[in-house]
Protein backbone atom coordinates (compact mmCIF):
# COMPACT_ATOMS: atom_id res chain seq x y z
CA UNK A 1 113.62 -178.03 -252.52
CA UNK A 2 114.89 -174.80 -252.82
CA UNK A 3 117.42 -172.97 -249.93
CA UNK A 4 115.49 -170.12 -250.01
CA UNK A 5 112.21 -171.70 -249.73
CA UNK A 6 110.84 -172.18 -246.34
CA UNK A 7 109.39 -175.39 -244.92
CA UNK A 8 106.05 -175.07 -242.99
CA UNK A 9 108.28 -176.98 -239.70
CA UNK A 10 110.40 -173.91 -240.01
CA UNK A 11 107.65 -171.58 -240.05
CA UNK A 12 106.10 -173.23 -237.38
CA UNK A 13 109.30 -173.07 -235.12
CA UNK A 14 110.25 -169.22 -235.89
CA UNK A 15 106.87 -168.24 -234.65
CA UNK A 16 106.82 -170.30 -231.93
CA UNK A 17 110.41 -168.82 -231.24
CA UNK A 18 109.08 -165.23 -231.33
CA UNK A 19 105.87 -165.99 -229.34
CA UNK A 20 108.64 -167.37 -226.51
CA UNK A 21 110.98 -164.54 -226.68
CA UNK A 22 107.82 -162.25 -226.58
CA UNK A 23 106.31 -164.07 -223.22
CA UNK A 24 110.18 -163.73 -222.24
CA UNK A 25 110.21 -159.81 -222.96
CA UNK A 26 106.89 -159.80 -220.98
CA UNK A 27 108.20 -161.46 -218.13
CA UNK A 28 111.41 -159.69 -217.77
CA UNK A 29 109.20 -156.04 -217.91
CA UNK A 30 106.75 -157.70 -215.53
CA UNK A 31 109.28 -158.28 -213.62
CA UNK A 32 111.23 -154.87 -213.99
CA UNK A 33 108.02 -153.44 -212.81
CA UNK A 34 107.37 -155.34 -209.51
CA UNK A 35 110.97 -154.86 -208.72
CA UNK A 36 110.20 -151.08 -209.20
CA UNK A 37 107.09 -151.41 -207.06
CA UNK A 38 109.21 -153.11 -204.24
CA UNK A 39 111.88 -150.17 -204.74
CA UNK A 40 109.19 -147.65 -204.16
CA UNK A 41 107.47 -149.28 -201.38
CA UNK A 42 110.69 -149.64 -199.57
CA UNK A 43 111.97 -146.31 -200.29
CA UNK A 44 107.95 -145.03 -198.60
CA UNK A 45 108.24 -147.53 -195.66
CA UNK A 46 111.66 -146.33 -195.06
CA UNK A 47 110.77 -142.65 -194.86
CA UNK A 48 107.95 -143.76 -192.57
CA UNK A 49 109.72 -145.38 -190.02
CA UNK A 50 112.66 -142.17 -190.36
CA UNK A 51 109.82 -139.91 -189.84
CA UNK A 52 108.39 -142.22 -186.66
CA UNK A 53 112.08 -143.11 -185.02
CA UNK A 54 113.09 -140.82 -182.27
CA UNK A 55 116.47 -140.58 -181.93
CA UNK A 56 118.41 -138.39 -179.87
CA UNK A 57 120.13 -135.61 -181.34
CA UNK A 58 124.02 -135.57 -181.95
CA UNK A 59 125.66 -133.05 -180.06
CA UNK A 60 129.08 -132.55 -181.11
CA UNK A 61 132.29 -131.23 -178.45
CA UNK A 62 135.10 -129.24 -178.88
CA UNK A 63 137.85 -127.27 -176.69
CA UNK A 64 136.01 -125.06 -174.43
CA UNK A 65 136.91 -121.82 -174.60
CA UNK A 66 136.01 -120.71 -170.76
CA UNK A 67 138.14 -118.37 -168.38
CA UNK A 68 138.08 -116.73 -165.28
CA UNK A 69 136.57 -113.23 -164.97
CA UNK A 70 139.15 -110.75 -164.91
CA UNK A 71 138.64 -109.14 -161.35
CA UNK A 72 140.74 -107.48 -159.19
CA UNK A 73 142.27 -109.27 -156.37
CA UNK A 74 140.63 -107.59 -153.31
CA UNK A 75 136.95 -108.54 -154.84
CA UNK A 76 138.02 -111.54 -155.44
CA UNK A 77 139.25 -111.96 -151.83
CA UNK A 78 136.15 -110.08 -150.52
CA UNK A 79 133.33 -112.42 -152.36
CA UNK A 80 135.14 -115.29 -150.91
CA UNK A 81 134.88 -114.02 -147.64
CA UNK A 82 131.66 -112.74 -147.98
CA UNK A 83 129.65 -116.31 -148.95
CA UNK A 84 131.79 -118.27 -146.50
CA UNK A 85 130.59 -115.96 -143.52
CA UNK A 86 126.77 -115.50 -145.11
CA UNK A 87 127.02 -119.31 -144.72
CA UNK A 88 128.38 -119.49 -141.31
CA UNK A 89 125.62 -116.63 -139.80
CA UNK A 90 122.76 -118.81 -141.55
CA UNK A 91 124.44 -121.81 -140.09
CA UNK A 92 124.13 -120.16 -136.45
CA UNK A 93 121.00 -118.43 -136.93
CA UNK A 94 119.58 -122.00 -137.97
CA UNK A 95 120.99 -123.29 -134.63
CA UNK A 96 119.79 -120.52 -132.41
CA UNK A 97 116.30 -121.18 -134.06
CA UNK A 98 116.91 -124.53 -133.26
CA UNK A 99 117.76 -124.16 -130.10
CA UNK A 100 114.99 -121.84 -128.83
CA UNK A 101 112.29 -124.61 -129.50
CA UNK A 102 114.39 -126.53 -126.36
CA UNK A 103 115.16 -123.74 -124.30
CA UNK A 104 113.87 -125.59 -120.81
CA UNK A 105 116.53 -128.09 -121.78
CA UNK A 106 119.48 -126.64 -123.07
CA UNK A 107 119.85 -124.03 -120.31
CA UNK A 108 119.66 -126.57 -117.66
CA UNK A 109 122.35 -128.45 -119.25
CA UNK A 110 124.43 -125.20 -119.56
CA UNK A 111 124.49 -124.17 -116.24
CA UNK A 112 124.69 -128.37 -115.39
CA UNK A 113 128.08 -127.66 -117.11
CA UNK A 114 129.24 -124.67 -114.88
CA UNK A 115 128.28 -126.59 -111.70
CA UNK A 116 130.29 -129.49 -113.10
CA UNK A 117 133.42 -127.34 -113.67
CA UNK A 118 133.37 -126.27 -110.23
CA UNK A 119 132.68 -129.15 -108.28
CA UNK A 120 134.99 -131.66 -110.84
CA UNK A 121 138.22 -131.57 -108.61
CA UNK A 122 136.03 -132.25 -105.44
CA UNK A 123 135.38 -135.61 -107.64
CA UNK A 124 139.20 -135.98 -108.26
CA UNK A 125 139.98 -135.33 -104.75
CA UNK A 126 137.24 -138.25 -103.21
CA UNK A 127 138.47 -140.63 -106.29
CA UNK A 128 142.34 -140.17 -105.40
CA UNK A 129 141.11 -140.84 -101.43
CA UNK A 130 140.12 -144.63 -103.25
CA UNK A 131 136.42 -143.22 -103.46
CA UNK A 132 134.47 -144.83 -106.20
CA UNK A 133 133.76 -142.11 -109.43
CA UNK A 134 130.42 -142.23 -109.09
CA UNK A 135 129.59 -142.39 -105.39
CA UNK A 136 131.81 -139.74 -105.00
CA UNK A 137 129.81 -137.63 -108.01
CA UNK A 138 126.32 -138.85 -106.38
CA UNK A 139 128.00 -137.37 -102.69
CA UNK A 140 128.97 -134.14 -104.43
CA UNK A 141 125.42 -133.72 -105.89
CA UNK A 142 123.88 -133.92 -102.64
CA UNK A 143 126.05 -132.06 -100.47
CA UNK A 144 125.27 -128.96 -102.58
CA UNK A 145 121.71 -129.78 -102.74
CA UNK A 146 122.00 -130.09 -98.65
CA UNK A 147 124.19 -127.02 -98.79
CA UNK A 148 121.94 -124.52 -100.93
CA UNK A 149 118.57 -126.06 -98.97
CA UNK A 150 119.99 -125.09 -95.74
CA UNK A 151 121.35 -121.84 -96.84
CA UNK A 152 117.77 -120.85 -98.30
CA UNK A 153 116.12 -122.17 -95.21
CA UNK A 154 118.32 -119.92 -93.04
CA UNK A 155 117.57 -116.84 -95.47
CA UNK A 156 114.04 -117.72 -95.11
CA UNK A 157 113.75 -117.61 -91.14
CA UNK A 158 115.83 -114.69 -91.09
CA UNK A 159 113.50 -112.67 -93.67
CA UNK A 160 110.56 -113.95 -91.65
CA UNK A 161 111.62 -112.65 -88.41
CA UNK A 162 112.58 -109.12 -89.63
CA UNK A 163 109.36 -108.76 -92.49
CA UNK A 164 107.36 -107.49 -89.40
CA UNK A 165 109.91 -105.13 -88.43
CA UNK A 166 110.10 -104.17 -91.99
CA UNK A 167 106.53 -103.73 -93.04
CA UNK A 168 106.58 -101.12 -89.55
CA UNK A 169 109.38 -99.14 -91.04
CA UNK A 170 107.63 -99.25 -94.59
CA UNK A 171 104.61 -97.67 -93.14
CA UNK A 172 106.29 -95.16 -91.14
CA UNK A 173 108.52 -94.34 -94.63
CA UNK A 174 105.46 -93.80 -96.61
CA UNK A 175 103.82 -91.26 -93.90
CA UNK A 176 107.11 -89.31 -93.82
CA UNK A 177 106.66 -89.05 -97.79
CA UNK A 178 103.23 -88.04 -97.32
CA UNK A 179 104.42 -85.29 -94.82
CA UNK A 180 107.20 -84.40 -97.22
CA UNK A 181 105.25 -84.16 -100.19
CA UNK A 182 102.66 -81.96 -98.05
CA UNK A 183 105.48 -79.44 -96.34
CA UNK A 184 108.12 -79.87 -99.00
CA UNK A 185 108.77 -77.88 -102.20
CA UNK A 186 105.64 -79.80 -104.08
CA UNK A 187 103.21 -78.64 -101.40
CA UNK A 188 100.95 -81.17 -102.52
CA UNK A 189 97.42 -81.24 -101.08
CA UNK A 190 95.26 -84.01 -99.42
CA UNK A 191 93.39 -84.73 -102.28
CA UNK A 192 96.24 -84.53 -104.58
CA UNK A 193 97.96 -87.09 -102.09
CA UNK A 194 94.87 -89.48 -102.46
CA UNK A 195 94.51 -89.39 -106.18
CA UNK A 196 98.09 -90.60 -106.14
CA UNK A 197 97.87 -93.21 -103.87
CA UNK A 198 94.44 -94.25 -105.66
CA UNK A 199 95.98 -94.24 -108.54
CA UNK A 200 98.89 -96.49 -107.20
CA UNK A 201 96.22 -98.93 -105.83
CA UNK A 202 94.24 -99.43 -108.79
CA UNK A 203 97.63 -100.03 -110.63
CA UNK A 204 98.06 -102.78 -107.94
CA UNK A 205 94.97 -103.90 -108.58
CA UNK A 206 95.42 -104.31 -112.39
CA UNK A 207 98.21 -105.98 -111.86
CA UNK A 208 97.28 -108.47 -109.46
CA UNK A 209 94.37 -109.03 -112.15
CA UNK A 210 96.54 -109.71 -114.95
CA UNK A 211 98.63 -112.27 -112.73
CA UNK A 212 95.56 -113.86 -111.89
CA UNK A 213 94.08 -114.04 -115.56
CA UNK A 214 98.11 -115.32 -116.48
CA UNK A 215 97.40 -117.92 -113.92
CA UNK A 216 98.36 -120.83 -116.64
CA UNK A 217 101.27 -119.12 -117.63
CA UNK A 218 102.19 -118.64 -114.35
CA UNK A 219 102.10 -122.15 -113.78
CA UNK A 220 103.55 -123.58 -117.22
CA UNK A 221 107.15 -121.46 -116.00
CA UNK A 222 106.90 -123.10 -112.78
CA UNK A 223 106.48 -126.46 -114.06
CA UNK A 224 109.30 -125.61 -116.58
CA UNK A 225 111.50 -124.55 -113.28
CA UNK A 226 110.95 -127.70 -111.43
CA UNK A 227 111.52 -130.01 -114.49
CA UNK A 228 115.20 -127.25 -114.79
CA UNK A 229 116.05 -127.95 -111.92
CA UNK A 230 115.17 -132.16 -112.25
CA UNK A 231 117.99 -131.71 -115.50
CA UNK A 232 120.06 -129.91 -113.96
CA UNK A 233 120.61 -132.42 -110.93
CA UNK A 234 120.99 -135.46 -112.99
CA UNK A 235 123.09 -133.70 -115.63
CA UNK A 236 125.37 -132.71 -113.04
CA UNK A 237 125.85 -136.17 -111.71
CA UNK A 238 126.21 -137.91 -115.44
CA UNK A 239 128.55 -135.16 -116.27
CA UNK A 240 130.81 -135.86 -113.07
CA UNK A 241 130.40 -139.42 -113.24
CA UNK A 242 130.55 -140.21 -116.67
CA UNK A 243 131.71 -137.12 -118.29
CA UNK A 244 134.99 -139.03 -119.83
CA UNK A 245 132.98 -141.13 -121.49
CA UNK A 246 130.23 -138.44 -123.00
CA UNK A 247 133.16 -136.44 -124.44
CA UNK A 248 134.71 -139.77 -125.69
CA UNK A 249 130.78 -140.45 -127.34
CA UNK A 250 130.87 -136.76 -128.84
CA UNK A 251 134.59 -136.73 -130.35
CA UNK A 252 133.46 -139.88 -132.20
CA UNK A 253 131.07 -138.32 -133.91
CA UNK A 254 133.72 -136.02 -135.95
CA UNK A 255 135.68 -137.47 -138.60
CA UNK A 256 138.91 -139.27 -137.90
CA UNK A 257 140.96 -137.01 -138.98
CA UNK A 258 139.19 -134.25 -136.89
CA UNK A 259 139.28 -136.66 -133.90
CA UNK A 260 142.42 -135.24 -132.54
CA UNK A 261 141.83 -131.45 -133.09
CA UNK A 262 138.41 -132.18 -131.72
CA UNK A 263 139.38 -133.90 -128.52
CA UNK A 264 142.32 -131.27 -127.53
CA UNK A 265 139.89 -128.15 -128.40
CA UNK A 266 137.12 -129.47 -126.37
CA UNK A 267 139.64 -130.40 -123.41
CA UNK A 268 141.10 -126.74 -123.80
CA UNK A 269 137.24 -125.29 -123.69
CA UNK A 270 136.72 -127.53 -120.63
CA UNK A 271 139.69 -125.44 -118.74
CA UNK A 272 138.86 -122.63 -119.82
CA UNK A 273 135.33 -122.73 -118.57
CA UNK A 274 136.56 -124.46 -115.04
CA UNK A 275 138.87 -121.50 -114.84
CA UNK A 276 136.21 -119.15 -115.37
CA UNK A 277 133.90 -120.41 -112.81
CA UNK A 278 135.90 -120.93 -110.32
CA UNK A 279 137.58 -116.84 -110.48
CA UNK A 280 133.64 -115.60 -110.92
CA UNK A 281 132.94 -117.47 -107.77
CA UNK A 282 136.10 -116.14 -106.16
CA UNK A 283 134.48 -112.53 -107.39
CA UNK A 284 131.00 -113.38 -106.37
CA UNK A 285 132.19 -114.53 -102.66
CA UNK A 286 134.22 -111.34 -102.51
CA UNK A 287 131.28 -108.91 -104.10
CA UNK A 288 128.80 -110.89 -100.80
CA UNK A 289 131.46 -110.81 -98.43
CA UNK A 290 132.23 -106.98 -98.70
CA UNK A 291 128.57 -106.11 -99.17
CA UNK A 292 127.78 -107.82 -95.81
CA UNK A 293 130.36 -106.55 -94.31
CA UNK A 294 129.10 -103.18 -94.78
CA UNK A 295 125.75 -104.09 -94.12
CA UNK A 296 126.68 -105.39 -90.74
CA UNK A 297 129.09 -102.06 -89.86
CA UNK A 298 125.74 -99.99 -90.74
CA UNK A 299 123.36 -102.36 -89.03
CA UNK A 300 121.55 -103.04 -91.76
CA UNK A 301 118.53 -106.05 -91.48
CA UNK A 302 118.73 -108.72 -93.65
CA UNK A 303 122.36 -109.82 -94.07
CA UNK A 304 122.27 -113.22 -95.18
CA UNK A 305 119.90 -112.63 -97.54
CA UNK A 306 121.66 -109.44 -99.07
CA UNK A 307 124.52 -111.48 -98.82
CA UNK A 308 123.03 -114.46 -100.64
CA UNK A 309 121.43 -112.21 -103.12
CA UNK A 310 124.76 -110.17 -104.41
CA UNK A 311 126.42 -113.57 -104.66
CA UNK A 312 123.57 -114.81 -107.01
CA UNK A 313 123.74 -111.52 -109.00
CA UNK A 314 127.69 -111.66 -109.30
CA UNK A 315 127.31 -114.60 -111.36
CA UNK A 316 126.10 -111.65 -114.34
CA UNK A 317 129.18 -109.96 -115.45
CA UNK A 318 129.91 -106.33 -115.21
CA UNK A 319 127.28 -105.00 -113.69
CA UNK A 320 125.10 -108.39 -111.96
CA UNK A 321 126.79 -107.44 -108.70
CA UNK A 322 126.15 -103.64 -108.62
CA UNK A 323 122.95 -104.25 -109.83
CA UNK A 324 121.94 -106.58 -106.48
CA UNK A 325 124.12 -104.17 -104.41
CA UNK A 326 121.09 -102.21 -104.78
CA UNK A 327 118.91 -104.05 -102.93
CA UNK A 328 121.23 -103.66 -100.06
CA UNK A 329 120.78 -99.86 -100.58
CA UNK A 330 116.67 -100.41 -100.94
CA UNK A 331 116.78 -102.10 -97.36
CA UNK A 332 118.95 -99.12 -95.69
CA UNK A 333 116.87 -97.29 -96.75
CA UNK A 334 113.97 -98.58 -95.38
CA UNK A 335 115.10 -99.96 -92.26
CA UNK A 336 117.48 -96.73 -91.52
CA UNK A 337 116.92 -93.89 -93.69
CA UNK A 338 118.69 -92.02 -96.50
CA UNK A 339 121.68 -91.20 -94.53
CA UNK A 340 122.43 -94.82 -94.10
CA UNK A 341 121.21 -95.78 -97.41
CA UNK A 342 123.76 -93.23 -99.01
CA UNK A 343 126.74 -94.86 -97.18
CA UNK A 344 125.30 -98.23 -97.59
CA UNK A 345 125.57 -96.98 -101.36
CA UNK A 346 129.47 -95.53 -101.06
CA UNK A 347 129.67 -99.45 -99.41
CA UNK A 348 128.18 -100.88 -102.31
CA UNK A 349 130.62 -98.73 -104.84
CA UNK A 350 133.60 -99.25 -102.83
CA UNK A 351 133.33 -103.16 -102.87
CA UNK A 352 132.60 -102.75 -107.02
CA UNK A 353 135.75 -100.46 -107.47
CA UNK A 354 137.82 -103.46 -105.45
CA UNK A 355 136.58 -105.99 -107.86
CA UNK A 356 137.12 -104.18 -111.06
CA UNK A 357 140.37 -102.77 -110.17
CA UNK A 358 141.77 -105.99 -107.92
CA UNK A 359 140.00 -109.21 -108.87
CA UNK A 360 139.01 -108.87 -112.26
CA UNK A 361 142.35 -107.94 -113.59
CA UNK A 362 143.96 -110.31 -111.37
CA UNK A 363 141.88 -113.12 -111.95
CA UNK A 364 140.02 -112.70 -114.79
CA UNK A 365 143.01 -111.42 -116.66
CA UNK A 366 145.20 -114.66 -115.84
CA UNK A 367 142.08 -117.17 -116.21
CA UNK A 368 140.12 -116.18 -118.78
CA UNK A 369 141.81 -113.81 -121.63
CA UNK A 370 139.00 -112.12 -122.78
CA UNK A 371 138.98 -107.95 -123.70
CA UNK A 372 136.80 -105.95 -121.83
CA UNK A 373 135.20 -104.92 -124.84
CA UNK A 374 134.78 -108.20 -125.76
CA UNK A 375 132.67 -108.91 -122.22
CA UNK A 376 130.78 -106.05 -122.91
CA UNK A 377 129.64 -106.97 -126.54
CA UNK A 378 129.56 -111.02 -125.73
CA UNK A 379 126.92 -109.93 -122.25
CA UNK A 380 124.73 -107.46 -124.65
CA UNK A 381 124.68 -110.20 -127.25
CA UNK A 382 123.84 -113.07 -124.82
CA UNK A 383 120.86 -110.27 -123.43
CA UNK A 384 119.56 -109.62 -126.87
CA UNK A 385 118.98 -113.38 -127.91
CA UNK A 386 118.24 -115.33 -124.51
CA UNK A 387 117.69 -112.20 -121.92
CA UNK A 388 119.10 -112.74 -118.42
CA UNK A 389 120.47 -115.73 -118.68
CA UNK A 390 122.00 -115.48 -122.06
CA UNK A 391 123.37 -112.59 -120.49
CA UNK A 392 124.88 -115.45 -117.83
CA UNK A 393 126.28 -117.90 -119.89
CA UNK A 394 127.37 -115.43 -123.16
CA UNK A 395 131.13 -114.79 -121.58
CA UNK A 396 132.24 -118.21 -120.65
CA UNK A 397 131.20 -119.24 -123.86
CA UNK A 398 133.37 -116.18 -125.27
CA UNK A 399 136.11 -117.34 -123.29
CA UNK A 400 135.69 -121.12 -124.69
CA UNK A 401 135.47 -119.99 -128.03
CA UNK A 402 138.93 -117.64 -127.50
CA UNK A 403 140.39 -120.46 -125.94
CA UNK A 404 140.15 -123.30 -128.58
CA UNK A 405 140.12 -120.64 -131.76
CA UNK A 406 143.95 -119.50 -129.89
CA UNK A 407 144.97 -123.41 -129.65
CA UNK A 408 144.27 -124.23 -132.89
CA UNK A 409 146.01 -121.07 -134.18
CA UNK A 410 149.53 -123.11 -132.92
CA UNK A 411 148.78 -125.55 -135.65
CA UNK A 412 149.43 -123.04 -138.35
CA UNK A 413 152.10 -120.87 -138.96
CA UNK A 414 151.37 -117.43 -140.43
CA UNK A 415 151.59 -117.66 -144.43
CA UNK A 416 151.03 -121.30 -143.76
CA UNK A 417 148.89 -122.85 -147.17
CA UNK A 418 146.14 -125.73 -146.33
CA UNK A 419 148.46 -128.62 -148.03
CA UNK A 420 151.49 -127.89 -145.49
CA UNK A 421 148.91 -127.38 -142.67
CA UNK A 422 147.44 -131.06 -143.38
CA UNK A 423 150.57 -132.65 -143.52
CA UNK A 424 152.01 -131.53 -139.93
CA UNK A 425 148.08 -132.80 -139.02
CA UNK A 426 148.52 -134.82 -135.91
CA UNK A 427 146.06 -137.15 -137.00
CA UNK A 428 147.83 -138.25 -139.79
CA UNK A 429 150.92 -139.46 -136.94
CA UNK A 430 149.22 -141.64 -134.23
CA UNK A 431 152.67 -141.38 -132.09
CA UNK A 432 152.11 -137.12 -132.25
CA UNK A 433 148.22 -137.41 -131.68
CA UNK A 434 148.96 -139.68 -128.60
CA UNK A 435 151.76 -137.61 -127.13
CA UNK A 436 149.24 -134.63 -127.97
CA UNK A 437 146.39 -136.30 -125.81
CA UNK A 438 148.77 -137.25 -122.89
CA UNK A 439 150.12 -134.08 -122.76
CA UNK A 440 146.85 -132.40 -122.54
CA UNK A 441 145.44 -134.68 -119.98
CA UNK A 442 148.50 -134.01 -117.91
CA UNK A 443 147.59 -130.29 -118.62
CA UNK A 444 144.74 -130.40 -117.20
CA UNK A 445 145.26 -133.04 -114.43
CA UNK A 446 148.06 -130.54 -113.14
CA UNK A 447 145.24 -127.72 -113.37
CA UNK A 448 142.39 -129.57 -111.54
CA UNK A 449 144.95 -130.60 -108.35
């Protein structure tokens, strides 16, 4: 057989070779293609599930390129004081506000406070004669309660026996204004007369109505009076008895490195305050003594009670005393005419003119170093927010407020920055804080004997 001749078995096994490398060729593009279906479907899915995932945006940093606004000094200095005291008035307007909402209990604690101050070294006195603290504060409290019962029930009988004698004089006053309005320079007429006094009665009357239609106000304040007064007994007695231990309580409550500031600034208010009520009640006794004594040289009715009534009214600064004087001047001239009334007056004037020129520079000015400006504004404050009795408790607390704002000026030196101010802190040196405290308590041990 020839080379070039081809045997069927070779035949057979070149087609069967093509047939194989053609399923092969299929294959390999079948498979081509699903790969490229897998590619695509991946590719989709993967855009899906870019389009669905949330993810938070990138936010790239760099330097920051913030500074200070170029202002001049003084603003600069003026804004900061500016937001520091807008903060400090809403701070005390937010306490006053406060405050008002327990007015029948604050007050009474107040003037608790001023009766402590005076009557504290009576406590001193009875614990250094081996008298137990608080029998001797429960003795105090009710000697003065004795004491101001008996002096109101001797007031009392004496206005009762003269209020007939009184009402006599009253009536024969009012005819001789009735005669003097008839022959004097008005030359009113009868029925001029009795259109004025009808007029005057049927203001009585309205008044009287209006009290009686106020009835439950009426008795409200004097429910609020008696529950005052209930305070102001048993605050008086915690504060003598346990007063160390209250103030110990409150400095607690500042932070530790306040603690020491805090407990010599509220021992330097304390003296202050005791200083201050004890020279107003020198003033007060002075003011009722003089008055009285003038009353009695004129033979004026009602001395006690005029008496009583100036001291009371001394208690108001400035002008509390001139302003009960006045009543001794009402009764002069009731009881003994104008002439009397007019010299009980120069009486009245010449005992004011004493204190403001003697006692209140003498006393005042050594106790309790407050301006006389400053009294004025600190009473017409005191007047504006709580009336009479803001008016009563305003200076002391001007005098306080002078007194620990002047010790804790010795802390700092002038030009002084906060850093060097911290570190001479006498907190930070428990030997300097404790020398500090025993120092002040000898202070004001000294002060009380």
């Amino acid at each position: 057989m020839k080379r070039g001749e081809d045997s069927p078995e070779s035949e057979a096994q070149e087609e069967a070779e093509a047939k194989d490398a053609e399923a092969a060729a299929e294959q390999e593009a079948e498979a081509r293609l699903r790969a490229r279906l897998v590619q695509q479907l991946s590719h989709q899915w993967e855009q899906v599930r870019e389009v669905r995932r949330q993810e938070e945006p990138v936010i790239e940093t760099g330097p920051s390129n913030f500074s200070r606004a170029q202002v001049p000094w003084a603003y600069d200095l003026a804004a900061a004081w500016a937001w520091r005291f807008i903060v400090i008035a809403a701070a005390l307007l937010m306490i006053l506000w406060t405050l008002k909402f327990f007015v029948v209990l604050v007050f009474p604690v107040v003037i608790a406070l001023f009766i402590s101050a005076l009557a504290a070294p009576l406590v001193a006195l009875m614990e250094r004669l081996y008298v137990p603290r608080k029998l001797a504060a429960f003795l105090v409290v009710l000697g003065g309660v004795a004491a101001v019962a008996l002096l109101l029930t001797f007031v009392g009988q004496q206005v009762a026996s003269s209020i007939d004698e009184l009402s006599g004089k009253v009536s024969d006053g009012l005819g001789e204004i009735r005669d003097w309005l008839q022959t004097g320079p008005l030359h009113a007429s009868d029925s001029q007369i009795d259109t004025w006094i009808g007029q005057s009665q049927d203001y009585v009357e309205t008044q009287g109505k209006d009290l009686a239609n106020n009835a439950t106000e009426l008795g409200s304040a004097l429910g609020h009076i008696v529950a005052g007064i209930f305070i102001i007994l048993f605050s008086t007695y915690f504060f003598l008895a346990d007063g160390h231990r209250i103030w110990a309580w409150v400095v607690r409550i500042f932070p530790r490195a306040a603690r020491s500031r805090a407990d010599s600034s509220g021992r330097v208010a304390w003296v202050s305050l005791t200083q201050f009520v004890r020279a107003t009640v020198l003033v007060a006794g002075t003011d009722a003594i003089g008055i009285m004594i003038a009353a009695l040289v004129l033979h004026v009715p009602l001395v006690s009670a005029i008496g009583v009534i100036v001291f009371l009214g001394a208690f108001i600064p400035l002008v509390g005393a001139f302003l009960s004087g006045t009543v001794a001047v009402l009764v002069a001239l009731v009881a003994q005419g104008p002439v009397v009334a007019l010299l009980m007056l120069a009486g009245v004037v010449l005992v004011q003119q004493i204190e403001a020129h003697v006692l209140q520079p003498f006393l005042m000015g050594r106790f309790v170093s407050v301006h006389p400006l400053g009294v004025i504004l600190s009473i017409a404050a005191g007047a504006i927010v709580a009336g009479i009795i803001g008016a009563l408790v305003a200076v002391p607390l001007a005098a306080a407020l002078n007194a620990v704002v002047q010790h804790l000026a010795t802390y700092t030196d002038v030009g002084e920055s906060g850093e060097e101010a911290a570190a001479d802190d006498p907190a930070a040196d428990p030997v300097l804080a404790a020398e500090s405290q025993a120092a002040q308590r000898e202070a004001e041990s000294e002060e009380q004997s």
